[in-house]
PDB file of N, CA and C in Angstrom:
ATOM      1  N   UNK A   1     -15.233  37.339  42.322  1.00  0.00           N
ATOM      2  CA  UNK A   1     -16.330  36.870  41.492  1.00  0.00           C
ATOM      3  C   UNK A   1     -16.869  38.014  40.620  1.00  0.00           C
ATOM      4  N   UNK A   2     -16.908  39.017  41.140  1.00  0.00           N
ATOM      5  CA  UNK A   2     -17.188  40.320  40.352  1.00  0.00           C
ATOM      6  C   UNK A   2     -16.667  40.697  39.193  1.00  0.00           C
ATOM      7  N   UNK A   3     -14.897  40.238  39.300  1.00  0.00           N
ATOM      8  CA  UNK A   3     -14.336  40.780  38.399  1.00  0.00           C
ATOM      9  C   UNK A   3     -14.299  39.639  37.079  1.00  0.00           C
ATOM     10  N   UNK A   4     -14.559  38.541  37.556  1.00  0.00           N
ATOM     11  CA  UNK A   4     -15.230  37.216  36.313  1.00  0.00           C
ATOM     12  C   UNK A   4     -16.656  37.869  35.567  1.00  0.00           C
ATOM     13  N   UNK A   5     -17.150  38.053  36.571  1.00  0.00           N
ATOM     14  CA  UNK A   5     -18.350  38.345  35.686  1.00  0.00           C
ATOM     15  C   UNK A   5     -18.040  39.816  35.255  1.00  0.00           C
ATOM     16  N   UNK A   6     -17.471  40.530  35.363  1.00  0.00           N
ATOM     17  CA  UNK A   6     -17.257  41.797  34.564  1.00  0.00           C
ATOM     18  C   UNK A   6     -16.878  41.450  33.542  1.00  0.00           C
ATOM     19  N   UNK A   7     -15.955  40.748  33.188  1.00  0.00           N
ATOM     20  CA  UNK A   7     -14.870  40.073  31.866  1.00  0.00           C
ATOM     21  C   UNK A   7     -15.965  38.874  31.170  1.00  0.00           C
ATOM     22  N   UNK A   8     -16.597  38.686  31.779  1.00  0.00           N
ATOM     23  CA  UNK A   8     -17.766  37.925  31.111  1.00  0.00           C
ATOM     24  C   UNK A   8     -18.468  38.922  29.950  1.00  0.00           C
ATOM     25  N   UNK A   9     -19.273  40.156  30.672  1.00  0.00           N
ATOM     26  CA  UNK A   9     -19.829  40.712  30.242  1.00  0.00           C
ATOM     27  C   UNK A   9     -19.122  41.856  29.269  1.00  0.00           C
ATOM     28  N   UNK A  10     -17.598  42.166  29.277  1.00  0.00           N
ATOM     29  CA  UNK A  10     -16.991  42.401  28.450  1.00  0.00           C
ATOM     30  C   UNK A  10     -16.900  41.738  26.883  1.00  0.00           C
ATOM     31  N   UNK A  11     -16.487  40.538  27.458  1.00  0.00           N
ATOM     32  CA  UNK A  11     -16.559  39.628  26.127  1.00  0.00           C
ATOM     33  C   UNK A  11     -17.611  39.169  25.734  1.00  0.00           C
ATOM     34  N   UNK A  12     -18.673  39.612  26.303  1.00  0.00           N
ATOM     35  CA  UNK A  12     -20.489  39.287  25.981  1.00  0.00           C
ATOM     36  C   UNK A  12     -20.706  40.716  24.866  1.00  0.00           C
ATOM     37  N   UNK A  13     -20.536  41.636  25.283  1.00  0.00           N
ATOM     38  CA  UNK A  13     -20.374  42.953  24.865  1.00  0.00           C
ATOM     39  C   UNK A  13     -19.683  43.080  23.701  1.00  0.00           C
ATOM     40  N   UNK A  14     -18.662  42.434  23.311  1.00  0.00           N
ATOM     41  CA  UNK A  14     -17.558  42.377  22.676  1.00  0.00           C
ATOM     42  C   UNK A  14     -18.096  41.332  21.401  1.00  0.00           C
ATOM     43  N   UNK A  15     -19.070  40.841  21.859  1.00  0.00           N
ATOM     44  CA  UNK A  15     -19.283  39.311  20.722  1.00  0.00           C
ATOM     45  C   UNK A  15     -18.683  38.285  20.649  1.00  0.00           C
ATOM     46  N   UNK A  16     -18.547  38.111  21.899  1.00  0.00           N
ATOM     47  CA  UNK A  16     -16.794  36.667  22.328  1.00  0.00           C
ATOM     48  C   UNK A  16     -17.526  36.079  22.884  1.00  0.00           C
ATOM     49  N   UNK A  17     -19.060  35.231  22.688  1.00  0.00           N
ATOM     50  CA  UNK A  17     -19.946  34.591  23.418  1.00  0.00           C
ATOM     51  C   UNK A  17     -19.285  33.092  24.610  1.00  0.00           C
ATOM     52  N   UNK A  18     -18.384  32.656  23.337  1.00  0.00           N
ATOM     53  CA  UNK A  18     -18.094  31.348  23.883  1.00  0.00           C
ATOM     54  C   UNK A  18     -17.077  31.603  25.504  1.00  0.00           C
ATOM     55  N   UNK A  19     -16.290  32.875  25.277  1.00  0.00           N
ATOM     56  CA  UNK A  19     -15.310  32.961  26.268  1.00  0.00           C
ATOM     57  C   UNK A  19     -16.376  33.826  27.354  1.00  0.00           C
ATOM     58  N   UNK A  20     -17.437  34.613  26.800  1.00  0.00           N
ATOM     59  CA  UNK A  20     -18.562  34.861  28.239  1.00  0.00           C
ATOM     60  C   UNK A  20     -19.368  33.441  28.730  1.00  0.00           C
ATOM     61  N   UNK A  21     -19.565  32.904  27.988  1.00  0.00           N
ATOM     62  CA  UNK A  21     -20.603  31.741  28.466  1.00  0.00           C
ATOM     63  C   UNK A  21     -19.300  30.685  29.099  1.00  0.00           C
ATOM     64  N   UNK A  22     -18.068  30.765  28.756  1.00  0.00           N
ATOM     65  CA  UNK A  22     -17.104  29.905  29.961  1.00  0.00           C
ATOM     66  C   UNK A  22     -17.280  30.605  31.513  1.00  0.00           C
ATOM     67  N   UNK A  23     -17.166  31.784  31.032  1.00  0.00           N
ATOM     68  CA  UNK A  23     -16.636  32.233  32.653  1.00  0.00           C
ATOM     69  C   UNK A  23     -17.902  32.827  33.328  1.00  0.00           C
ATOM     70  N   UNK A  24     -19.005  32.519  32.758  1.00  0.00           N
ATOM     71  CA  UNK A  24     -20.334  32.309  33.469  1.00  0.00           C
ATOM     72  C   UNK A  24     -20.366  31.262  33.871  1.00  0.00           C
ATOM     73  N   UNK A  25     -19.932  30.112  33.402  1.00  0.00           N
ATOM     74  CA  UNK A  25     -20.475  29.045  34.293  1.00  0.00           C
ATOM     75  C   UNK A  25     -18.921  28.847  35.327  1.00  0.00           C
ATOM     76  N   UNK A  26     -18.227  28.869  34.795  1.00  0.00           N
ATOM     77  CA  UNK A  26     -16.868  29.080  36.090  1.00  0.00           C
ATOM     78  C   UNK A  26     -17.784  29.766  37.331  1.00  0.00           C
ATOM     79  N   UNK A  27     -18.639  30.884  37.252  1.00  0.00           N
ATOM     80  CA  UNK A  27     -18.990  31.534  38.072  1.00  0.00           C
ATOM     81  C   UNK A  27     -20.542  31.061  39.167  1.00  0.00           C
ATOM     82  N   UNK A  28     -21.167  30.063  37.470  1.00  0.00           N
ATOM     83  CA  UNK A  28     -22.173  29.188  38.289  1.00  0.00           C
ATOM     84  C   UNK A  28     -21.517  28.065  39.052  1.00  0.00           C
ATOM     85  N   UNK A  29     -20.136  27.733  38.292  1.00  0.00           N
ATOM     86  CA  UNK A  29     -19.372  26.567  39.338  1.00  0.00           C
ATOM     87  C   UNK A  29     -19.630  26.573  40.880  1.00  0.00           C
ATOM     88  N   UNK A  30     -18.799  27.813  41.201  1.00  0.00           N
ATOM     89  CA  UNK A  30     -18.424  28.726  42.694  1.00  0.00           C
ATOM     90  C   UNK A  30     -19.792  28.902  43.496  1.00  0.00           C
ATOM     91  N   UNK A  31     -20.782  29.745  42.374  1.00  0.00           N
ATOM     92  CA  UNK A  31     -22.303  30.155  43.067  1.00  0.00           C
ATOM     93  C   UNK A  31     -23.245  29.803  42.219  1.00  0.00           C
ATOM     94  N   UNK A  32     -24.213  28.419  42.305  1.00  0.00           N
ATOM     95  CA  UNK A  32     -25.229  28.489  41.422  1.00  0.00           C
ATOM     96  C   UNK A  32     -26.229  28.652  41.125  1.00  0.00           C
ATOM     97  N   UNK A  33     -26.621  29.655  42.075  1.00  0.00           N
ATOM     98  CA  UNK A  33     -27.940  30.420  42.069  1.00  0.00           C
ATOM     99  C   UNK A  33     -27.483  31.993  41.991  1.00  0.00           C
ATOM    100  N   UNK A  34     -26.227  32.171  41.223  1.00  0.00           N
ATOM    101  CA  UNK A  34     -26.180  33.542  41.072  1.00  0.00           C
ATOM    102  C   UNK A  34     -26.793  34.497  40.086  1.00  0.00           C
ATOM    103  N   UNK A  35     -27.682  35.278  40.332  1.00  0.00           N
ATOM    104  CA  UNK A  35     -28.646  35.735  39.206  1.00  0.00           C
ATOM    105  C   UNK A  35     -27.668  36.794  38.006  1.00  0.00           C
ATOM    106  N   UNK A  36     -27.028  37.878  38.640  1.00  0.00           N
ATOM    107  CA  UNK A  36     -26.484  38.076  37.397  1.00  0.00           C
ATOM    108  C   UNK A  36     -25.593  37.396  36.417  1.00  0.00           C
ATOM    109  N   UNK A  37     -25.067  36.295  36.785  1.00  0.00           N
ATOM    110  CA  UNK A  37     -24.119  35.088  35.913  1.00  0.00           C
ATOM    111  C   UNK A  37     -25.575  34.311  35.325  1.00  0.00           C
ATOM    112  N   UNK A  38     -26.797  33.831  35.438  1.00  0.00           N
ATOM    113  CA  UNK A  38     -27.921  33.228  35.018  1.00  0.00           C
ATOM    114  C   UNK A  38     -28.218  34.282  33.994  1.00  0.00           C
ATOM    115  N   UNK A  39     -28.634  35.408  34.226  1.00  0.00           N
ATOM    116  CA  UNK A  39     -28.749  36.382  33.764  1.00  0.00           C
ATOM    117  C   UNK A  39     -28.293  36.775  32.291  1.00  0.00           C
ATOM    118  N   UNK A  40     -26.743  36.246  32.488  1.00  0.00           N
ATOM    119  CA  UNK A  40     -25.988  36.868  31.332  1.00  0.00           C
ATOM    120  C   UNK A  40     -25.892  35.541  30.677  1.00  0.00           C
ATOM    121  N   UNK A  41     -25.797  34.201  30.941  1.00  0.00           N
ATOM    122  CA  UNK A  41     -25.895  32.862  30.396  1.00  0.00           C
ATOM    123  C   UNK A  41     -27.241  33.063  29.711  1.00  0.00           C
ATOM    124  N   UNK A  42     -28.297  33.521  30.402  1.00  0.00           N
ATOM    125  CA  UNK A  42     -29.343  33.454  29.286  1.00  0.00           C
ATOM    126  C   UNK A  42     -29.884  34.661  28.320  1.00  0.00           C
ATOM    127  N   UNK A  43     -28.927  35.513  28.600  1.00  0.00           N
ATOM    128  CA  UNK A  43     -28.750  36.576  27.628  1.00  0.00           C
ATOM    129  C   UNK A  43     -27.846  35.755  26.409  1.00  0.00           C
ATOM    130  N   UNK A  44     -26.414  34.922  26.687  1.00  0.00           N
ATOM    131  CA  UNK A  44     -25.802  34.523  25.890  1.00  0.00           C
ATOM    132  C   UNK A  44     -26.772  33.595  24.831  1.00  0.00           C
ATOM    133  N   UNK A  45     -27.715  32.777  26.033  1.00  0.00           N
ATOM    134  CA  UNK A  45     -28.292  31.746  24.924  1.00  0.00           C
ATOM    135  C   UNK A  45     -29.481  32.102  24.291  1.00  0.00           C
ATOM    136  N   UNK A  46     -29.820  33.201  24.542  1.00  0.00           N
ATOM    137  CA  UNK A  46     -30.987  34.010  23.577  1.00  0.00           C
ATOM    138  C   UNK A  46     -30.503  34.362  22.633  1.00  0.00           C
ATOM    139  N   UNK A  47     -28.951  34.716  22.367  1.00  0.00           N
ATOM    140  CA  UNK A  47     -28.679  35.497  21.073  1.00  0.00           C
ATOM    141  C   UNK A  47     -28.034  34.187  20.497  1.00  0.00           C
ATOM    142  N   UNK A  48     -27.969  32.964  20.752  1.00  0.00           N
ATOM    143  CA  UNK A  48     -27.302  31.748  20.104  1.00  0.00           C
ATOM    144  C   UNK A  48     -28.810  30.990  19.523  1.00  0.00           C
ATOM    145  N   UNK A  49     -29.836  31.720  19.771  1.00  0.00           N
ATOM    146  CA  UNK A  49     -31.056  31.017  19.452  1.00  0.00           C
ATOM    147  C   UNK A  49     -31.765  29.530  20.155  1.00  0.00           C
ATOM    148  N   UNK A  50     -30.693  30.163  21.499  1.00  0.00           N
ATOM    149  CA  UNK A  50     -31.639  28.600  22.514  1.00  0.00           C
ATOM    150  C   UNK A  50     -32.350  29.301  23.517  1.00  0.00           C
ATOM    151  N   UNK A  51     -33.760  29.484  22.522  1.00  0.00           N
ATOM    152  CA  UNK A  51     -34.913  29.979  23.058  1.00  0.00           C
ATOM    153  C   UNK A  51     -35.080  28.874  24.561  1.00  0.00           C
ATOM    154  N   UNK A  52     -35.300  27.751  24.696  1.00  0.00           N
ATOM    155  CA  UNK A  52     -36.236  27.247  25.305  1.00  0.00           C
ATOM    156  C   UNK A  52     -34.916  27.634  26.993  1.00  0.00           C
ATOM    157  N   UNK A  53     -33.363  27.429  26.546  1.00  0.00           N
ATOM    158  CA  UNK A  53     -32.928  27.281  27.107  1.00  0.00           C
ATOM    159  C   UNK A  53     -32.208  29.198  27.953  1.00  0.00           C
ATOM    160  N   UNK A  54     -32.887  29.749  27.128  1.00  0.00           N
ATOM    161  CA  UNK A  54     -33.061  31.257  27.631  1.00  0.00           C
ATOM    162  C   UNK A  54     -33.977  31.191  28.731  1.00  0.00           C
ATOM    163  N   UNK A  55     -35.026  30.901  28.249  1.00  0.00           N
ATOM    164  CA  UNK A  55     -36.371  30.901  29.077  1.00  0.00           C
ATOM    165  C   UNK A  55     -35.911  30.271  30.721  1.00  0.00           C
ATOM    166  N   UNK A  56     -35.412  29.282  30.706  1.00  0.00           N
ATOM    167  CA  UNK A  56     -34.922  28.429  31.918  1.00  0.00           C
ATOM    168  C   UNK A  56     -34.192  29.189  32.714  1.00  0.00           C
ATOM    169  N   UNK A  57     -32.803  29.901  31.759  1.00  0.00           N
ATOM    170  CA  UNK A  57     -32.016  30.414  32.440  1.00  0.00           C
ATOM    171  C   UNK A  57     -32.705  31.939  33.301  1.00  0.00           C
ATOM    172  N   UNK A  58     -33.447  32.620  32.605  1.00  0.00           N
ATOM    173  CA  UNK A  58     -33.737  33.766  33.112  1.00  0.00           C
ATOM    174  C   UNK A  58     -35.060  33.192  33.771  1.00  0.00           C
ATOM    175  N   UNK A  59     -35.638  32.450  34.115  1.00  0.00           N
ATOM    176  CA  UNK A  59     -35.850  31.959  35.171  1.00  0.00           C
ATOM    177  C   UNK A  59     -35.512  31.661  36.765  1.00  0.00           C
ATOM    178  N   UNK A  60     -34.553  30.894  36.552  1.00  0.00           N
ATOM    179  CA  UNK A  60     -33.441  30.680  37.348  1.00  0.00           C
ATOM    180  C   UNK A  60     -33.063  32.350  38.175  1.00  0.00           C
ATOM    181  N   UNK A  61     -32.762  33.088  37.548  1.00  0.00           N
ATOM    182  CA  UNK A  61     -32.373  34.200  37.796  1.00  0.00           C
ATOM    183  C   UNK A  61     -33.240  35.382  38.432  1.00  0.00           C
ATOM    184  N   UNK A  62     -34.473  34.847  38.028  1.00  0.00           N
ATOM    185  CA  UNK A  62     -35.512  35.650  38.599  1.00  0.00           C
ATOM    186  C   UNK A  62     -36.127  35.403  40.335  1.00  0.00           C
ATOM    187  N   UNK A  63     -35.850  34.081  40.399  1.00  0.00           N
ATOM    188  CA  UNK A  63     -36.299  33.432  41.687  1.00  0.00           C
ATOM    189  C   UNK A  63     -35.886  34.113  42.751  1.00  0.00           C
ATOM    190  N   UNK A  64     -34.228  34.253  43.080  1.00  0.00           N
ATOM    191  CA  UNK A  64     -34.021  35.250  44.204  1.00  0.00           C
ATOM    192  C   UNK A  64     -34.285  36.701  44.377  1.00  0.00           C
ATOM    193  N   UNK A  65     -34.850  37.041  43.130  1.00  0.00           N
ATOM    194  CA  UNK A  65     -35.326  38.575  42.903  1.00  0.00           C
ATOM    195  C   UNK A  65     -36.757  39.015  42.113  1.00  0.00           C
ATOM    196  N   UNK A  66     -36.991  39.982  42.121  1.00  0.00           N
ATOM    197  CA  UNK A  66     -37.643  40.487  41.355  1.00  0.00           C
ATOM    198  C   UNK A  66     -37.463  41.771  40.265  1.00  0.00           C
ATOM    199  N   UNK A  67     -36.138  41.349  39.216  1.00  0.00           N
ATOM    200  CA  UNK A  67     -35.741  42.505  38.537  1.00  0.00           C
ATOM    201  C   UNK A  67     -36.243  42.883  37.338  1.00  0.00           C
ATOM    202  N   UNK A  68     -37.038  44.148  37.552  1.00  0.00           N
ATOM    203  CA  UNK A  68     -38.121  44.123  36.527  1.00  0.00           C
ATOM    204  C   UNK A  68     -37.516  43.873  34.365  1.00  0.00           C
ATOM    205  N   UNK A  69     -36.012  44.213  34.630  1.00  0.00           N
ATOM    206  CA  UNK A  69     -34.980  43.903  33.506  1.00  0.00           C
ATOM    207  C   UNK A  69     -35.705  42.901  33.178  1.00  0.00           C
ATOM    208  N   UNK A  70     -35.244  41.655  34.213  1.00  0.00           N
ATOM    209  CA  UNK A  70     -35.091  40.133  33.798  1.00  0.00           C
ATOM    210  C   UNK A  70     -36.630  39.672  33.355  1.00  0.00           C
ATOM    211  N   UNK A  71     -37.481  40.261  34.228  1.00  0.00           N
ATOM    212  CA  UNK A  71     -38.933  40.097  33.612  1.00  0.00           C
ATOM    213  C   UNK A  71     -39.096  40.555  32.031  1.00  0.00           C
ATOM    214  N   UNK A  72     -38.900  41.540  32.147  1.00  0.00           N
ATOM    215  CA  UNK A  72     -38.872  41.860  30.578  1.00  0.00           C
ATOM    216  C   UNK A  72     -38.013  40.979  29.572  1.00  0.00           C
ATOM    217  N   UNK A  73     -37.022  40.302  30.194  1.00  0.00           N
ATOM    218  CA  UNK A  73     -36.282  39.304  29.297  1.00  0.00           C
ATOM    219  C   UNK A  73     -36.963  38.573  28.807  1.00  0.00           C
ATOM    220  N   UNK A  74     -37.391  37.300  30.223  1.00  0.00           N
ATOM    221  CA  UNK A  74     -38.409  36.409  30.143  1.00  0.00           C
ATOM    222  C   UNK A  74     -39.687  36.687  29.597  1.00  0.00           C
ATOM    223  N   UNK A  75     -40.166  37.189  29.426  1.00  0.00           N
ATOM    224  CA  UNK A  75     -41.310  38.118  28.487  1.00  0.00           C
ATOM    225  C   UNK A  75     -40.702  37.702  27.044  1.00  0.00           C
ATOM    226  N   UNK A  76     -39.786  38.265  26.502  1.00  0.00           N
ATOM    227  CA  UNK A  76     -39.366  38.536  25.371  1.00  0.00           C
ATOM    228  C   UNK A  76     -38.674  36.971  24.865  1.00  0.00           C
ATOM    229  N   UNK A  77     -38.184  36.213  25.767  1.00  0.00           N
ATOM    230  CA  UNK A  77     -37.749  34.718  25.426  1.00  0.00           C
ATOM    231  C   UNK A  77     -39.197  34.033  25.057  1.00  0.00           C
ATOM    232  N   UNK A  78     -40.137  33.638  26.460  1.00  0.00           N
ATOM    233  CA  UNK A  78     -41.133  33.526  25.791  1.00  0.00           C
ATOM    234  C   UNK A  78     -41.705  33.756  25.058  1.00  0.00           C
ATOM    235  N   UNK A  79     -42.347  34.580  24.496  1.00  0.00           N
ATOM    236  CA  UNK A  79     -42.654  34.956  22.849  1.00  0.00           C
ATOM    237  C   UNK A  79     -41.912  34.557  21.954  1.00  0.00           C
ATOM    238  N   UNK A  80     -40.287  34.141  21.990  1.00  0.00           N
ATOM    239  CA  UNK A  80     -40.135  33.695  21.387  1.00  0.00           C
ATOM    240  C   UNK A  80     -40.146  32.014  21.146  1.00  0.00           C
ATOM    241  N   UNK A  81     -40.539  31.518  21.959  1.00  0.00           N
ATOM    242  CA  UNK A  81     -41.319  30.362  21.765  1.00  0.00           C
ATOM    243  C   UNK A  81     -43.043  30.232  21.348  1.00  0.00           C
ATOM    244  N   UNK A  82     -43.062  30.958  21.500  1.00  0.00           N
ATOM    245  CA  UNK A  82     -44.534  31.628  21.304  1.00  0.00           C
ATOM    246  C   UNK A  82     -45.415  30.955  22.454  1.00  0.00           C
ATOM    247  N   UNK A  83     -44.884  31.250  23.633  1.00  0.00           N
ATOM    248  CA  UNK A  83     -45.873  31.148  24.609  1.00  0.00           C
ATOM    249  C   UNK A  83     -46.608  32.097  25.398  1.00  0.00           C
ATOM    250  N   UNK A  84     -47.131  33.063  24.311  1.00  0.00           N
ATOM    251  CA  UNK A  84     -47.499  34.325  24.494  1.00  0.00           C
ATOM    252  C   UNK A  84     -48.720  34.587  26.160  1.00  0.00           C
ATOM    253  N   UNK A  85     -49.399  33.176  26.184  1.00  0.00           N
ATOM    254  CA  UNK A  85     -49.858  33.542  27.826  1.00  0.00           C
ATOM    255  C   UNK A  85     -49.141  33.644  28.923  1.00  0.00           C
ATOM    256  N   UNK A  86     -47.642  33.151  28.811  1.00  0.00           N
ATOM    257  CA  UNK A  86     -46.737  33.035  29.630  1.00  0.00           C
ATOM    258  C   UNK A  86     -46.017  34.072  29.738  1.00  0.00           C
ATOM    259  N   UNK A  87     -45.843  34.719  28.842  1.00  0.00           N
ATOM    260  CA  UNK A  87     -44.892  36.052  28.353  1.00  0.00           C
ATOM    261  C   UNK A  87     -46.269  37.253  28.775  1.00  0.00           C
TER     262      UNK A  87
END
């Protein structure tokens, strides 16, 4: 599973969104509460401009943890909805 989501984040890295956002969810298939695959799905859909659906995902991702990263994500998604009390 590691090495999916490495090649995810390669081709996330790379600007190959569609072939990271496949093998993120291949990876939510297997585990779907996995925060760094949520993580990088809503990294993917922040830069595709699906604010609302960023917000959800790095949500999702935050629940089994507390990574102060992902807070700062969610911070930064929100605002971009402009739900600045939420952010």
């Amino acid at each position: 599973m590691a090495d999916l989501l490495q090649t995810a984040q390669h081709h996330y890295l790379s600007g190959q969104l569609p072939q990271a956002e496949a093998l993120c969810r291949r990876a939510l298939d297997a585990e779907p509460n996995r925060p760094d695959a949520l993580y990088l799905l809503g990294s993917i859909a922040r830069d595709c401009g699906q604010k609302t659906a960023a917000v959800e995902l790095f949500l999702r991702a935050l629940k089994p943890s507390s990574d102060g990263e992902l807070s700062y994500l969610l911070g930064q998604a929100l605002q971009g909805l402009e739900r600045y009390p939420e952010a």
